[in-house]
Protein backbone atom coordinates (compact mmCIF):
# COMPACT_ATOMS: atom_id res chain seq x y z
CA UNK A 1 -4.67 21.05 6.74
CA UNK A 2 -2.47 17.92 5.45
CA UNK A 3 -4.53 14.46 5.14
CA UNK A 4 -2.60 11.55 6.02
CA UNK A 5 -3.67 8.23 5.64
CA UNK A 6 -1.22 5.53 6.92
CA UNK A 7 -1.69 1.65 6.44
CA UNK A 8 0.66 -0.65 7.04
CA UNK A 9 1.37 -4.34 6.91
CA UNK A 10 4.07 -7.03 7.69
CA UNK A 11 5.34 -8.89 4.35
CA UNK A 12 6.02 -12.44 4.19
CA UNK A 13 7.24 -14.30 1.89
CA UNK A 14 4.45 -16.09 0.38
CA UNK A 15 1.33 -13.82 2.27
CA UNK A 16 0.61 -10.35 3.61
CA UNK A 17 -1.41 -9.75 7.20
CA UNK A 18 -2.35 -7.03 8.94
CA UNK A 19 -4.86 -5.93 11.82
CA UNK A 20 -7.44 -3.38 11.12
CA UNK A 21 -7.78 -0.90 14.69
CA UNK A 22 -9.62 1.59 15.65
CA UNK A 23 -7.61 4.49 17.07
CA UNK A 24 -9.26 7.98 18.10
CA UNK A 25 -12.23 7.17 15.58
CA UNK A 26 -10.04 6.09 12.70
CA UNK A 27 -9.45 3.39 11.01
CA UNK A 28 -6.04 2.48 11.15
CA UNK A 29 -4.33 -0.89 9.57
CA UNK A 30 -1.06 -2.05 11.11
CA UNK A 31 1.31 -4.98 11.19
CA UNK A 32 0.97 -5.07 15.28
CA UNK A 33 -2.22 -6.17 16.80
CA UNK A 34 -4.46 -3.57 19.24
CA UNK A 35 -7.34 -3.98 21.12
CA UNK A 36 -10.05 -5.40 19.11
CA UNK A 37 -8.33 -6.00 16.38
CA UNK A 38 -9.64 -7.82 13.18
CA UNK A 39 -6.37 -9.56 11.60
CA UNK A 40 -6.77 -9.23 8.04
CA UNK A 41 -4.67 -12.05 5.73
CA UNK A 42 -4.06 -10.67 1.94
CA UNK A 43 -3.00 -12.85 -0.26
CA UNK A 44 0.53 -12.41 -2.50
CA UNK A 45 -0.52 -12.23 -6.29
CA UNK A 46 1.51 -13.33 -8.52
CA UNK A 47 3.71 -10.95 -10.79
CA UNK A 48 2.25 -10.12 -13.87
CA UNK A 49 -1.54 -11.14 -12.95
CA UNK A 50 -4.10 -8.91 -13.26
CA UNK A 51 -6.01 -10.26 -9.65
CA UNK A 52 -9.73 -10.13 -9.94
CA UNK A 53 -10.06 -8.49 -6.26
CA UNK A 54 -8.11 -5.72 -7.71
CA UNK A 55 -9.88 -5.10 -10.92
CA UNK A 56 -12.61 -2.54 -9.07
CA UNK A 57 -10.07 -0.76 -7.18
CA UNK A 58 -8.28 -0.26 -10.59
CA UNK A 59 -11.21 1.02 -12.85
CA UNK A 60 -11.72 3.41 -9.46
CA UNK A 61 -8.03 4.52 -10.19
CA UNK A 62 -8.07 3.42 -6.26
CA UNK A 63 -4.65 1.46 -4.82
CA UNK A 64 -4.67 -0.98 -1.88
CA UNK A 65 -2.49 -3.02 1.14
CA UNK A 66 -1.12 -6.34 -1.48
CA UNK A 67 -1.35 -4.80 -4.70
CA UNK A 68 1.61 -5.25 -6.91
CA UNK A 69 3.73 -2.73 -8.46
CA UNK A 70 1.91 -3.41 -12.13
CA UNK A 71 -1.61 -3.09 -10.59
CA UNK A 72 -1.13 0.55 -8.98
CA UNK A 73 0.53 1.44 -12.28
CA UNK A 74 -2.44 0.39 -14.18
CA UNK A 75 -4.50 2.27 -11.37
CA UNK A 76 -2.58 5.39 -11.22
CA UNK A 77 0.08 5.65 -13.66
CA UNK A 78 3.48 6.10 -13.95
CA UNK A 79 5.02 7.86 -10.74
CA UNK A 80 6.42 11.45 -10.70
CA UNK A 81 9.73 9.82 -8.71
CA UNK A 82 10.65 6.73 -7.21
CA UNK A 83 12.82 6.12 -3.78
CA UNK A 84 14.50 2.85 -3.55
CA UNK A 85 16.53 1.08 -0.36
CA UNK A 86 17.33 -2.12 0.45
CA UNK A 87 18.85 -3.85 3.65
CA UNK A 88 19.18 -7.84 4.42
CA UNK A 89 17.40 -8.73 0.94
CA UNK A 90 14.26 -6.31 1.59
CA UNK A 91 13.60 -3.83 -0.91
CA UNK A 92 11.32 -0.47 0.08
CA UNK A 93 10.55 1.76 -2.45
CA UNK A 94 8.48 4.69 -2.10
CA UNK A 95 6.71 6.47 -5.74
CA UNK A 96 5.84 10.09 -4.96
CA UNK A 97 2.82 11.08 -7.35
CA UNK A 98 2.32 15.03 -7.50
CA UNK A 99 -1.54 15.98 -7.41
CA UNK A 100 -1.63 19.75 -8.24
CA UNK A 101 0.62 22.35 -6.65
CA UNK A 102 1.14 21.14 -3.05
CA UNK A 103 -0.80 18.20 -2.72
CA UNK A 104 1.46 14.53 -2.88
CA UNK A 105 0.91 11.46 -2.42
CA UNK A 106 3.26 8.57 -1.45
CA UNK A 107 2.81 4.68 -1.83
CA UNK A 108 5.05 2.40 -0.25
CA UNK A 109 6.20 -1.00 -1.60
CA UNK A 110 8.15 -3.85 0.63
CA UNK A 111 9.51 -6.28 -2.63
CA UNK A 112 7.09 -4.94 -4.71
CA UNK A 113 3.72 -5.10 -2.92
CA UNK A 114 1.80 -2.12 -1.56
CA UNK A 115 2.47 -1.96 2.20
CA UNK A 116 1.25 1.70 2.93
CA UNK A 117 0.12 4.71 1.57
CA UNK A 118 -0.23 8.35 2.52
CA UNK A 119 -0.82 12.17 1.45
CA UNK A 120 0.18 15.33 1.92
């Protein structure tokens, strides 16, 4: 059975928010609010520092919503591939990291910050 985790959240220029729901007993982060929402505001790091709030999540080899491109490197490594688009100065890219035989995961980036995440 495929595992998909899916966060998302709206990019700004200078901060990131999102809403943390609960949908069917998940946990679910989105850009959109739902009933009961908590609204969640993330700051933007700065390129090229190492953000103390990320520093656990990196020694777990973890990734999260507002890291930057260099912190899930130093978290996970190099990616297997990377997908890149771009439309009205936005810039998505997707790295594709391949766990073992069948299993992938996918973290997307909106101008270089983590936005979502998910596995198959």
């Amino acid at each position: 059975m495929n595992k998909i985790i899916v966060l998302l959240a709206l990019v700004s220029s200078s901060a990131l928010s999102a809403y943390k729901c609960k949908i069917d007993g998940r946990t679910i982060y989105q850009d959109a609010p739902c009933p009961n929402a908590e609204k969640i505001a993330i700051q933007r790091p700065a390129e090229g520092s190492l953000d103390n709030r990320f520093h656990h999540q990196i020694m777990m080899h973890k990734i999260s919503i507002g890291m930057s491109k260099r912190h899930v490197r130093l978290s996970w490594g190099e990616p297997d591939d990377i997908n890149r688009s771009g439309y009205s100065g936005m810039v998505r890219e997707q790295w594709v990291y391949k766990r073992g035989r069948h299993q992938m995961q996918f973290i997307h980036f909106e101008n270089g910050i983590v936005t979502s995440w998910s596995e198959s």
